[in-house]
C-alpha atoms as a PDB file:
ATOM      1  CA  UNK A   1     -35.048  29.883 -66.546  1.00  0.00           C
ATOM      2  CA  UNK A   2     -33.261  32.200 -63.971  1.00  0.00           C
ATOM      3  CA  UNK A   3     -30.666  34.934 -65.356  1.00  0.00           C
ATOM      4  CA  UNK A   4     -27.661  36.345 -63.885  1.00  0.00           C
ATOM      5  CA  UNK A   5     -28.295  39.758 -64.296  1.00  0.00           C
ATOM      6  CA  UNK A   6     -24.520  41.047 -64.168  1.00  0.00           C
ATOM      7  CA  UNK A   7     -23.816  38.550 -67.201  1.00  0.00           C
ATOM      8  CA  UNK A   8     -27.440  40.901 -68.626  1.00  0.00           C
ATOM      9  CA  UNK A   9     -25.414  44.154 -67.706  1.00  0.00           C
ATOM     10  CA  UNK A  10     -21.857  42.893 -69.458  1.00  0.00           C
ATOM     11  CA  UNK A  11     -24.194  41.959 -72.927  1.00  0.00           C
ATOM     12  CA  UNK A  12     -25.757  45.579 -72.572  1.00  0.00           C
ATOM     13  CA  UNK A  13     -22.387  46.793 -71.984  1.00  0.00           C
ATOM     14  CA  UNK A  14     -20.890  45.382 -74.716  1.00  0.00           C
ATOM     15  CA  UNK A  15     -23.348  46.445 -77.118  1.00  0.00           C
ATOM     16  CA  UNK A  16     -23.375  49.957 -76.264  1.00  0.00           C
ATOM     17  CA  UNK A  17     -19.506  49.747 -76.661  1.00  0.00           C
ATOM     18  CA  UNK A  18     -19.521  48.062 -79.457  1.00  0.00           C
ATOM     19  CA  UNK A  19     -16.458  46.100 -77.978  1.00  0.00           C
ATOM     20  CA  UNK A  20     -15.407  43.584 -75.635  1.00  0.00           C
ATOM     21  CA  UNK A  21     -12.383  45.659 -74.492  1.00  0.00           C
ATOM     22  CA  UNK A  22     -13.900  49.051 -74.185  1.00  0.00           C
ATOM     23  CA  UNK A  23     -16.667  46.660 -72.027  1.00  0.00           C
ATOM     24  CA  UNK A  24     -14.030  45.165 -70.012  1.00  0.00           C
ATOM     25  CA  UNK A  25     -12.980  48.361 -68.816  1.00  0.00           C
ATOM     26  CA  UNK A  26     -16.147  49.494 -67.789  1.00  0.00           C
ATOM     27  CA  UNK A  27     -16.810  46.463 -65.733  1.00  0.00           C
ATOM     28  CA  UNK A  28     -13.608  46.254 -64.346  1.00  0.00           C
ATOM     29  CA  UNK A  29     -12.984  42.429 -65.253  1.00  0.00           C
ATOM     30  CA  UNK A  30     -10.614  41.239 -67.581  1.00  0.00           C
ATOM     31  CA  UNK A  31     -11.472  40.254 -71.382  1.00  0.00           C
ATOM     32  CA  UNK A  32     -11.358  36.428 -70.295  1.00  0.00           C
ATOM     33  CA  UNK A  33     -14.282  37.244 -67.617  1.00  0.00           C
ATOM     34  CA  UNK A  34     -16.610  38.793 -70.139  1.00  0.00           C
ATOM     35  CA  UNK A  35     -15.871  37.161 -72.580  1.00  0.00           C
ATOM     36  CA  UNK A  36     -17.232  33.793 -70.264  1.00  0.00           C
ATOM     37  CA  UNK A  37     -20.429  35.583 -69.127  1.00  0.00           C
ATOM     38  CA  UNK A  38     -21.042  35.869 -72.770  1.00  0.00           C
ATOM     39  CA  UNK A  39     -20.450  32.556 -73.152  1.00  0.00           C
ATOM     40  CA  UNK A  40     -22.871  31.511 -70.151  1.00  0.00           C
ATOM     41  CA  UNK A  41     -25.711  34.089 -71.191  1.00  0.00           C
ATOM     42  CA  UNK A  42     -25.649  32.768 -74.833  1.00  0.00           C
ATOM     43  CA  UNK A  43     -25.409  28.702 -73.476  1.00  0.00           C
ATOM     44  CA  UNK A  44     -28.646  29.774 -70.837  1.00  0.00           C
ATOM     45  CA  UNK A  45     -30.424  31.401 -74.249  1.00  0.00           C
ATOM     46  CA  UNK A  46     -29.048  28.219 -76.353  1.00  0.00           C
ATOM     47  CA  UNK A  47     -28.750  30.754 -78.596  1.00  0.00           C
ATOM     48  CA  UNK A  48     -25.769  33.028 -80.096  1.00  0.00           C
ATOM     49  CA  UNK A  49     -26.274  37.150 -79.504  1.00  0.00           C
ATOM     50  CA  UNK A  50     -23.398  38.765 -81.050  1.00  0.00           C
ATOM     51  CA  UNK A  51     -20.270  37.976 -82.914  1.00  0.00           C
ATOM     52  CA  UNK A  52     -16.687  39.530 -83.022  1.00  0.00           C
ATOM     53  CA  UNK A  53     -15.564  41.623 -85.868  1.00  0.00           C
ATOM     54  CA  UNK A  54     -12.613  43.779 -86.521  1.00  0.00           C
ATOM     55  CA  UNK A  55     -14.510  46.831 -86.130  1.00  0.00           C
ATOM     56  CA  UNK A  56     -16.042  45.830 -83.296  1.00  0.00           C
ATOM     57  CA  UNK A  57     -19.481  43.280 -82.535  1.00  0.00           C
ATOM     58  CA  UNK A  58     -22.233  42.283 -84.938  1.00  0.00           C
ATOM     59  CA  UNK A  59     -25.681  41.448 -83.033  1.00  0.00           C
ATOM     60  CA  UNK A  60     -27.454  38.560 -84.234  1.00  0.00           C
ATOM     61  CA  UNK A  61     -31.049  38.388 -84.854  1.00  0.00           C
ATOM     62  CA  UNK A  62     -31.466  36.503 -81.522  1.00  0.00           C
ATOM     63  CA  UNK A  63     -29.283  39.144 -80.069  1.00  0.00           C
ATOM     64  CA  UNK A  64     -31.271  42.306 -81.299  1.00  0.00           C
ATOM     65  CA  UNK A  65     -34.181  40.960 -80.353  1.00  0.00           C
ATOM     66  CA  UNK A  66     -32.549  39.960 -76.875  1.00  0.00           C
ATOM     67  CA  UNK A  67     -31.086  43.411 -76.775  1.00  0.00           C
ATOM     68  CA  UNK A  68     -34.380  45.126 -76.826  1.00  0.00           C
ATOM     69  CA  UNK A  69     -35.748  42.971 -73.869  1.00  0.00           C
ATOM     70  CA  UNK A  70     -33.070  44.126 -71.595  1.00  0.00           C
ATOM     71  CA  UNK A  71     -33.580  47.691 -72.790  1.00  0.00           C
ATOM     72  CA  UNK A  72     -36.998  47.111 -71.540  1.00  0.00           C
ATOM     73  CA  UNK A  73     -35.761  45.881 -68.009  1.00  0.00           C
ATOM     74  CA  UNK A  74     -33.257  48.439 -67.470  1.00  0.00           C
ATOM     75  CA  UNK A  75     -36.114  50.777 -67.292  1.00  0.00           C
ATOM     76  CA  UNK A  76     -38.153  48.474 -65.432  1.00  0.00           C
ATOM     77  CA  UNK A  77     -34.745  48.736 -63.046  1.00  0.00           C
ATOM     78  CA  UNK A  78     -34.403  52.242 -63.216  1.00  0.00           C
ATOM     79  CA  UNK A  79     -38.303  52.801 -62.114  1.00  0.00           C
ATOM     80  CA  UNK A  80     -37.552  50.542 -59.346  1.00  0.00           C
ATOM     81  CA  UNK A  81     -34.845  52.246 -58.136  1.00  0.00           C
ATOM     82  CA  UNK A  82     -36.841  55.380 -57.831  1.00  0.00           C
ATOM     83  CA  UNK A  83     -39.576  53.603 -55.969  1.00  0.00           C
ATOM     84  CA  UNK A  84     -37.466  52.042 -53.651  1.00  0.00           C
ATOM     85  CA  UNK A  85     -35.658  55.104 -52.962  1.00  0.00           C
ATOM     86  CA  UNK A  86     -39.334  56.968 -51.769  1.00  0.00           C
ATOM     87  CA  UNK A  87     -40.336  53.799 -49.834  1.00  0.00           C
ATOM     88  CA  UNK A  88     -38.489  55.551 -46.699  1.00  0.00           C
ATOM     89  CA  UNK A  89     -40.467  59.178 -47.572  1.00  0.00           C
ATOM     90  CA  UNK A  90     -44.015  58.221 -48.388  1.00  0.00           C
ATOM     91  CA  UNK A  91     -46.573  57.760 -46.078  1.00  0.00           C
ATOM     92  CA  UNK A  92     -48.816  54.854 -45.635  1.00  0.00           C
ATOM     93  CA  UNK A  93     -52.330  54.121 -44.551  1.00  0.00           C
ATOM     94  CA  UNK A  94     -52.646  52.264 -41.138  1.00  0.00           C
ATOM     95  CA  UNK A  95     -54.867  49.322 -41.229  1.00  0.00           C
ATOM     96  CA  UNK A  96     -56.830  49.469 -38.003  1.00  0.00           C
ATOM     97  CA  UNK A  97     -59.815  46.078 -37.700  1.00  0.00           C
ATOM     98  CA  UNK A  98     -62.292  46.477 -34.928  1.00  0.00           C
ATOM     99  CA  UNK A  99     -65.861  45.623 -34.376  1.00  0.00           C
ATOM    100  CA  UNK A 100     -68.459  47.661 -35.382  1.00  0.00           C
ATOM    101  CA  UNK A 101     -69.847  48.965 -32.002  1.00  0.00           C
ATOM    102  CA  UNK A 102     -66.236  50.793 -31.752  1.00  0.00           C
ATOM    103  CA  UNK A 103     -65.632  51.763 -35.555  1.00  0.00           C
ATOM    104  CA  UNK A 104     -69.204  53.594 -35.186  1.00  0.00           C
ATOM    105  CA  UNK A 105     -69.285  55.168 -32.013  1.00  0.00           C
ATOM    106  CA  UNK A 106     -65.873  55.026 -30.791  1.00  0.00           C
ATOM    107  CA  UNK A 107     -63.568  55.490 -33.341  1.00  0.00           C
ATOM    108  CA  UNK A 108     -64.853  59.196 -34.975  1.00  0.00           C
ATOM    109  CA  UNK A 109     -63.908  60.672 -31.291  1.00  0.00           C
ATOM    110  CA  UNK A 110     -60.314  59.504 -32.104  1.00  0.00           C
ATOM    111  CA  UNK A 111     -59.523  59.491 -36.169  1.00  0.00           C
ATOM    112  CA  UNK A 112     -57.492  62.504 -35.959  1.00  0.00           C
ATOM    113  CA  UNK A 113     -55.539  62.438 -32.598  1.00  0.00           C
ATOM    114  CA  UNK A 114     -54.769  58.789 -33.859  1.00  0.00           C
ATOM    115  CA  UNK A 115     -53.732  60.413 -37.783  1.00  0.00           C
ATOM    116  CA  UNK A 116     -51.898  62.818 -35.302  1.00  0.00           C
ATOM    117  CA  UNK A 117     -49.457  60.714 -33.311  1.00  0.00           C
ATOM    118  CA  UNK A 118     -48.784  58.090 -35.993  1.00  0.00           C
ATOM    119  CA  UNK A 119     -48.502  60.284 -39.140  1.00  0.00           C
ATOM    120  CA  UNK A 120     -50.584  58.664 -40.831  1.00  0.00           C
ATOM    121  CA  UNK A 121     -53.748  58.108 -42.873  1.00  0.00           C
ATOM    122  CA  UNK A 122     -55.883  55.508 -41.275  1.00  0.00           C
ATOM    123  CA  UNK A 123     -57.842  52.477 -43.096  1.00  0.00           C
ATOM    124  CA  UNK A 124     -60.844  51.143 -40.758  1.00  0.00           C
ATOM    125  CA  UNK A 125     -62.076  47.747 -41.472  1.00  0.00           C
ATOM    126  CA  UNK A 126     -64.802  46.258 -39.699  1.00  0.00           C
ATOM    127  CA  UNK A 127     -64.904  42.876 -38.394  1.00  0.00           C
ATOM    128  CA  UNK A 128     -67.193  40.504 -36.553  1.00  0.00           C
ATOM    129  CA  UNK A 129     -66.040  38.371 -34.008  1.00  0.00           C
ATOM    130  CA  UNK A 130     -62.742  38.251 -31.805  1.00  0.00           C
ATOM    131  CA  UNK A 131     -61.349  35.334 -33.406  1.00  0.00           C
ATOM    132  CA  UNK A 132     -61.566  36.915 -36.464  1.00  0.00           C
ATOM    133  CA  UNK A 133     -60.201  40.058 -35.340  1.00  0.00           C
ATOM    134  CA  UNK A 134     -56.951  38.517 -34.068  1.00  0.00           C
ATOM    135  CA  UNK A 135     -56.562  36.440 -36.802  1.00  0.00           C
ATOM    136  CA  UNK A 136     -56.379  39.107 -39.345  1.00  0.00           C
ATOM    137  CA  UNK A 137     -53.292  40.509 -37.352  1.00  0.00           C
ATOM    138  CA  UNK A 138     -51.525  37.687 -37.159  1.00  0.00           C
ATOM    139  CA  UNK A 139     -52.078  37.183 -40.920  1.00  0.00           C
ATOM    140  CA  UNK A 140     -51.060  40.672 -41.537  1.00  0.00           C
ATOM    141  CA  UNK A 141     -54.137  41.818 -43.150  1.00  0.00           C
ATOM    142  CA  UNK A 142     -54.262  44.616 -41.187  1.00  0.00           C
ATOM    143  CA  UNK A 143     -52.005  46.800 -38.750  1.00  0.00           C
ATOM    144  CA  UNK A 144     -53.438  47.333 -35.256  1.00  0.00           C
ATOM    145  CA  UNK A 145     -56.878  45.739 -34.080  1.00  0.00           C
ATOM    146  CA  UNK A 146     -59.013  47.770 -31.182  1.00  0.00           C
ATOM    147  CA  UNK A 147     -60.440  45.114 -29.216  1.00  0.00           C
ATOM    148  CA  UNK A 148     -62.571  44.692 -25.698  1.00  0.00           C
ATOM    149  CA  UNK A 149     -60.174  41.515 -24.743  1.00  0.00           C
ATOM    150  CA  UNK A 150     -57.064  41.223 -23.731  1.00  0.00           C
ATOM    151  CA  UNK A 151     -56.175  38.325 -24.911  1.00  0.00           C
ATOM    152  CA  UNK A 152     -53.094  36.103 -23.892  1.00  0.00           C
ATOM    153  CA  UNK A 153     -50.879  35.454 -27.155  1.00  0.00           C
ATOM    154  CA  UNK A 154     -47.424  35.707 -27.447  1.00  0.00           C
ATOM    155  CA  UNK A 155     -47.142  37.314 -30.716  1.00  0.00           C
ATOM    156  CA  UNK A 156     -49.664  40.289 -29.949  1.00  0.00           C
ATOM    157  CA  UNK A 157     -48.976  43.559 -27.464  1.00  0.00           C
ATOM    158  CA  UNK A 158     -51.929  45.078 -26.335  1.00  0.00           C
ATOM    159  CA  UNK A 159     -52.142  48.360 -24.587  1.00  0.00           C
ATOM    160  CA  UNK A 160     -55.349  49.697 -22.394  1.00  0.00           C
ATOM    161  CA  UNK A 161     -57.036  52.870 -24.004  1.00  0.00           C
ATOM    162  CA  UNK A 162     -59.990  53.371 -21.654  1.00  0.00           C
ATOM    163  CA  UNK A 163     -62.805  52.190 -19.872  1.00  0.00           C
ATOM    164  CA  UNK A 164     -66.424  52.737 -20.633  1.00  0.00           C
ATOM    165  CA  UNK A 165     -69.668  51.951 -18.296  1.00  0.00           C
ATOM    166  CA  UNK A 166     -72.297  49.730 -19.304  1.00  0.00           C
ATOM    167  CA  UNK A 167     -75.909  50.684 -17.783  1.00  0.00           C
ATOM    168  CA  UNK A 168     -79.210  49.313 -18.189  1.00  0.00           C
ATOM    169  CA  UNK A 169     -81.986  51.889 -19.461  1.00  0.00           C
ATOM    170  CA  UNK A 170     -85.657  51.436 -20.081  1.00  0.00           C
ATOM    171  CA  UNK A 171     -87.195  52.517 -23.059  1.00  0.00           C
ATOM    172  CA  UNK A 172     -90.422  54.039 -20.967  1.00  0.00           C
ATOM    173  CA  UNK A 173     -90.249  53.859 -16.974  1.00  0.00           C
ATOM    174  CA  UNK A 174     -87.745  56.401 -15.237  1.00  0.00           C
ATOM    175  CA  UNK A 175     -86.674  56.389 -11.373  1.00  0.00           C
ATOM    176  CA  UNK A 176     -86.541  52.718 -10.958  1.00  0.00           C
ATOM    177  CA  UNK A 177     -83.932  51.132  -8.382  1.00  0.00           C
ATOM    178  CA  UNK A 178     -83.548  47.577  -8.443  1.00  0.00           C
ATOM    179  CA  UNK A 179     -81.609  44.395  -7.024  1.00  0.00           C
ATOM    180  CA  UNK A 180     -79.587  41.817  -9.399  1.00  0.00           C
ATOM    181  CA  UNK A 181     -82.127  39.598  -8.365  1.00  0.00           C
ATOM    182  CA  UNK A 182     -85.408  41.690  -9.712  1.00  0.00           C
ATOM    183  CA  UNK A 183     -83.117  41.401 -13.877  1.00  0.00           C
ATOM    184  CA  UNK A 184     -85.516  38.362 -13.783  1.00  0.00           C
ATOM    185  CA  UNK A 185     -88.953  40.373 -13.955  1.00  0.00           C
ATOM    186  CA  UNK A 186     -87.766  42.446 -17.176  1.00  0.00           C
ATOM    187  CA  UNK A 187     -88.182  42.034 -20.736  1.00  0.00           C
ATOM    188  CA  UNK A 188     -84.712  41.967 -22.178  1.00  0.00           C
ATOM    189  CA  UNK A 189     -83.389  43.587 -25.578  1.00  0.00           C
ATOM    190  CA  UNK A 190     -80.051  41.754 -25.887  1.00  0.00           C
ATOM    191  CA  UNK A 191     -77.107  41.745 -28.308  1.00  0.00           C
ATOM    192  CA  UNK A 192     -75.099  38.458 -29.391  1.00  0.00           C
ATOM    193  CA  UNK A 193     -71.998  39.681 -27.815  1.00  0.00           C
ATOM    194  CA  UNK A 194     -73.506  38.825 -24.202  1.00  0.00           C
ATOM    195  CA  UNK A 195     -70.614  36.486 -22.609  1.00  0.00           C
ATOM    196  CA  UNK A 196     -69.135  39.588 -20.876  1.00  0.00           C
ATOM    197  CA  UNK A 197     -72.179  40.263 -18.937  1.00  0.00           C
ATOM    198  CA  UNK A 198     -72.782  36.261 -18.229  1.00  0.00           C
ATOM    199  CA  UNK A 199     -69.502  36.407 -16.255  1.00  0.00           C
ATOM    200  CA  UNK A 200     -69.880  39.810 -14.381  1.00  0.00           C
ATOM    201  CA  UNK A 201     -73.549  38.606 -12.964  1.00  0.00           C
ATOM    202  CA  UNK A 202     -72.209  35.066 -12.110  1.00  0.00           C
ATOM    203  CA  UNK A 203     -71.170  36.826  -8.477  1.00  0.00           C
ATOM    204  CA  UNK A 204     -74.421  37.862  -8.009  1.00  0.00           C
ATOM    205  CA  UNK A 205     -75.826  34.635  -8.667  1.00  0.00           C
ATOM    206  CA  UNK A 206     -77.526  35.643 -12.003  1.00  0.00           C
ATOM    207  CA  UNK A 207     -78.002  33.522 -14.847  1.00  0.00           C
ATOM    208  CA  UNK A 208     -77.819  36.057 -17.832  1.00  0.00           C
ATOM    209  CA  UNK A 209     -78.790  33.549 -20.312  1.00  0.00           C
ATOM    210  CA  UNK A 210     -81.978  32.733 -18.697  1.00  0.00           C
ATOM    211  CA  UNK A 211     -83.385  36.714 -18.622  1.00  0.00           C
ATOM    212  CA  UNK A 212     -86.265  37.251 -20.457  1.00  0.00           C
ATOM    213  CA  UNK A 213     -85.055  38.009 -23.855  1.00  0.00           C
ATOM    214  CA  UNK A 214     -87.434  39.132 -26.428  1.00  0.00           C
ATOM    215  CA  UNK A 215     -85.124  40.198 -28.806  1.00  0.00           C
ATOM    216  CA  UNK A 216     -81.595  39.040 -30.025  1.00  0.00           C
ATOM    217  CA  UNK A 217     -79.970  41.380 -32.323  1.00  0.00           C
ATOM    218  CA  UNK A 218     -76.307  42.000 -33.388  1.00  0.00           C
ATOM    219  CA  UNK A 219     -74.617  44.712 -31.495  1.00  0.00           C
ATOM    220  CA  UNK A 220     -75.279  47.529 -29.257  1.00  0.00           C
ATOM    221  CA  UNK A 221     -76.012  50.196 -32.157  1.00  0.00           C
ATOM    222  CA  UNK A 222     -79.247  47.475 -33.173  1.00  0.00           C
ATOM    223  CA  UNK A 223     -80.127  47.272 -29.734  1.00  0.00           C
ATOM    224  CA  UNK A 224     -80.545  51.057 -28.984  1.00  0.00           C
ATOM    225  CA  UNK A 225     -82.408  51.516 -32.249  1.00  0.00           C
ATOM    226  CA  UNK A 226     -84.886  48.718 -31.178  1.00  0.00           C
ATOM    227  CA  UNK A 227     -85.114  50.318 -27.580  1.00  0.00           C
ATOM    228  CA  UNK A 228     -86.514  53.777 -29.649  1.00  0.00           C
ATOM    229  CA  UNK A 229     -88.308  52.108 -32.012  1.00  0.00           C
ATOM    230  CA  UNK A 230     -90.414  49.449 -29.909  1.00  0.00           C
ATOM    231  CA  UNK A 231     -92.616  50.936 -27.345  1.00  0.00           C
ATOM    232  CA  UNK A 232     -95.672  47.899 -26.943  1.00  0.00           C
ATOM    233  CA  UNK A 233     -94.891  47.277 -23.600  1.00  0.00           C
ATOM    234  CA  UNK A 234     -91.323  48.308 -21.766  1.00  0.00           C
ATOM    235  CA  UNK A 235     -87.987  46.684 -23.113  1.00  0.00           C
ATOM    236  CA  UNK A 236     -84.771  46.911 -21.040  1.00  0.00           C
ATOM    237  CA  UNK A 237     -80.818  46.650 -22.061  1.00  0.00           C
ATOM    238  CA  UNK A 238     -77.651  46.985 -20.863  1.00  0.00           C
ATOM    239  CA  UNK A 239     -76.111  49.438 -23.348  1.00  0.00           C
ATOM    240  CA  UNK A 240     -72.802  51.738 -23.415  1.00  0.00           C
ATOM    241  CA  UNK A 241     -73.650  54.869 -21.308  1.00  0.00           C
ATOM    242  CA  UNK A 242     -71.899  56.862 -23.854  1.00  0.00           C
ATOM    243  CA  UNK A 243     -74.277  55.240 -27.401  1.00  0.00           C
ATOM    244  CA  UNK A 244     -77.079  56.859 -25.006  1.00  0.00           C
ATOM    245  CA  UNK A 245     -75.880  60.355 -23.917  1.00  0.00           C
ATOM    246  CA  UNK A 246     -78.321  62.154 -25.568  1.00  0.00           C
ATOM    247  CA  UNK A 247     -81.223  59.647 -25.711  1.00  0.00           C
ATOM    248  CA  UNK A 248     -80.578  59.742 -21.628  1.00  0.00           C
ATOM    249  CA  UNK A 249     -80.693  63.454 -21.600  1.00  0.00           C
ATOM    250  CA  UNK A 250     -83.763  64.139 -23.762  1.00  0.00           C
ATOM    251  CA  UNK A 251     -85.133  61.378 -22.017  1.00  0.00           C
ATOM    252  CA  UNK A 252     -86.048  58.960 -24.332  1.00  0.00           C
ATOM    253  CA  UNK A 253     -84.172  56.366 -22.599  1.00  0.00           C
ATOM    254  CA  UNK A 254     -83.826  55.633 -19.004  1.00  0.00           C
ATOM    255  CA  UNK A 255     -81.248  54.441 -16.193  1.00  0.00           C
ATOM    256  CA  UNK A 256     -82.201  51.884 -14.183  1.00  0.00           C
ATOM    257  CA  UNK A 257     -79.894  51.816 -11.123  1.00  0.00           C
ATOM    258  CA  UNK A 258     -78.849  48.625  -9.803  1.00  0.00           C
ATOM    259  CA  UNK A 259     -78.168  48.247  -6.368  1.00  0.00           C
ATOM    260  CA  UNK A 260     -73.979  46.968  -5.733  1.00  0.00           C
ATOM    261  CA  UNK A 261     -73.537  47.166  -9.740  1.00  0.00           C
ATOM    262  CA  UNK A 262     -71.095  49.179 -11.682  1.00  0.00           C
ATOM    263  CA  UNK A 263     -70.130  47.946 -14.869  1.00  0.00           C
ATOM    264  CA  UNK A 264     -66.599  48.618 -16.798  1.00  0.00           C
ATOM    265  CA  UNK A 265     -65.719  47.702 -20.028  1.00  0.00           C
ATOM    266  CA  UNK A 266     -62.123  48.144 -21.405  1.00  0.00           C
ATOM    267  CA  UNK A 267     -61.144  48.612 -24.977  1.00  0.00           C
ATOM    268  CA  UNK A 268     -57.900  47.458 -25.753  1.00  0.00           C
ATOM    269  CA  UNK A 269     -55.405  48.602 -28.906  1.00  0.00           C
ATOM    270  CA  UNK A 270     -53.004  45.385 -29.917  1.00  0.00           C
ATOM    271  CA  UNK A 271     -50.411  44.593 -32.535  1.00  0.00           C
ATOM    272  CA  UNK A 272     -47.626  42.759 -33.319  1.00  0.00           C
ATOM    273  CA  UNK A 273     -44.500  43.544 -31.252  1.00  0.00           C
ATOM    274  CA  UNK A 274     -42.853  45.167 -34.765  1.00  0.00           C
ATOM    275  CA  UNK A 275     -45.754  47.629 -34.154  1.00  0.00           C
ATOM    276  CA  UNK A 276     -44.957  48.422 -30.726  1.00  0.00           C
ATOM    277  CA  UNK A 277     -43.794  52.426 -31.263  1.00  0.00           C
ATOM    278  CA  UNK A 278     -47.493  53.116 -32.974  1.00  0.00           C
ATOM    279  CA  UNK A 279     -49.288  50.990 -30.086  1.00  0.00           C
ATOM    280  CA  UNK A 280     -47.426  53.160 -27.757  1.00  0.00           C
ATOM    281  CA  UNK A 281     -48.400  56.432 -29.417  1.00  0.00           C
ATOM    282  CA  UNK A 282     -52.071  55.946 -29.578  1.00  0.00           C
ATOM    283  CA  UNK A 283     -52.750  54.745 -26.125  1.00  0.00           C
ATOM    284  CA  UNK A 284     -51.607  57.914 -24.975  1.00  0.00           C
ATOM    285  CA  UNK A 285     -54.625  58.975 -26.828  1.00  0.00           C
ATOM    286  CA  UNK A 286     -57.388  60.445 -23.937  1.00  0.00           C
ATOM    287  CA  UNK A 287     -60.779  60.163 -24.996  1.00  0.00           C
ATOM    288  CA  UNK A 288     -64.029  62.042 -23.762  1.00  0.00           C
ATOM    289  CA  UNK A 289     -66.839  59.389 -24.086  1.00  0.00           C
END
């Protein structure tokens, strides 16, 4: 059953005023008009709320009852109102989705210059694959995604942030300098996320998925772990430089140089195009990886 809620106001007019006239004042309709929306509300109710006296209006039991409901809902109303009225003041969380090789070691570089240009608090959410990632943009379940993509979609703007180097280290032999084509004689330590790699080696001729690969684990933050932890015999992976600073410096890792080979990675920020000002803000962001 839907309401009119001016013929709601007239009734709660009318009782308050204890008359039709002083009501019709108020309201700024003549008696005829209020009079009908009482007629309407009461024929919607199939019910009778109040009846005419002399000395004023007499509420029915219906309309007592009915009365007290809309007291109810004007304060329902009036809370509303108030809310509403902050909507414009308060501040709300972002919703920023990545993966979790950026939300870990990407990410707590930038929480406050990103807080900083956008004004606001940040909620990180971490999620696994690309697909996944856009998808819970375009269903609004989050805000902004950071992303190493760009993907083509006409609903989503992305903006570059930076670019980070990928290097391969050893977990025991330093000083080596190879060719693409000794990647074969290596055992590998490789995460699932490999199909950027496939495609940069494809111009040197090498097959990525047919590398010795001992190990298959889920992202680059596994994969350095298992470099540290597993010293049997010598591993090799192509890791971020920056996840390996300090291993690289206390040397517990090791940079293999590879002749011709310098590997980028960007990271993207993307949103939809009603999110365009904050996408614009935070790739100004500089970052020291």
């Amino acid at each position: 059953m839907m309401f009119d809620f001016n013929k709601i106001y007239t009734f709660m007019t009318i009782v308050k005023e204890k008359s039709f006239s002083k009501a019709s004042a108020i309201l700024g309709l003549s008696q005829p008009a209020v009079t009908l929306q009482i007629k309407k509300l009461e024929e919607s109710l199939q019910t009778t709320l109040l009846v005419r006296r002399k000395n004023g209006i007499v509420l029915t039991k219906e309309g007592d009852r009915f009365y007290k409901l809309c007291l109810k809902f004007e304060g329902a109303m009036f809370r509303f109102k108030e809310e509403a009225h902050r909507i414009k003041d308060e501040k709300f969380k972002i919703s920023v989705a990545t993966n979790l090789l950026i939300a870990h070691a990407i990410l707590p570089f930038m929480l406050d210059k990103i807080c900083d240009v956008i004004n606001s608090d940040l909620d990180v959410k971490i999620v696994d694959s690309t697909n996944d990632l856009v998808a819970s943009l375009v269903d609004k379940r989050c805000d902004i995604i950071m992303i190493q993509e760009r993907l083509y979609n006409d609903q989503l703007i992305f903006y570059k942030l930076f670019e980070y180097e990928i290097i391969l280290v050893s977990n025991m032999i330093p000083n080596q300098n190879i060719t693409p084509a000794n990647l074969s004689d290596f055992n590998f330590i490789t995460d699932r996320t490999k199909a950027f790699l496939k495609g940069y080696f494809e111009q040197f001729g090498v097959n990525y998925d047919e590398l010795h690969t001992i190990y298959t684990l889920d992202g680059a933050i596994a994969t350095k772990f298992a470099m540290l932890n597993n010293r049997s015999k010598e591993y090799v992976a192509f890791l971020p430089k920056f996840l390996i600073k300090k291993e690289i410096e206390n040397k517990t890792l090791f940079p293999i140089d590879i002749d011709g080979v310098r590997i980028t990675r960007p990271v993207f920020i993307a949103g939809l195009r009603e999110s365009d000002s904050i996408l614009e803000k935070v790739s100004k962001i500089s970052i020291d990886l």
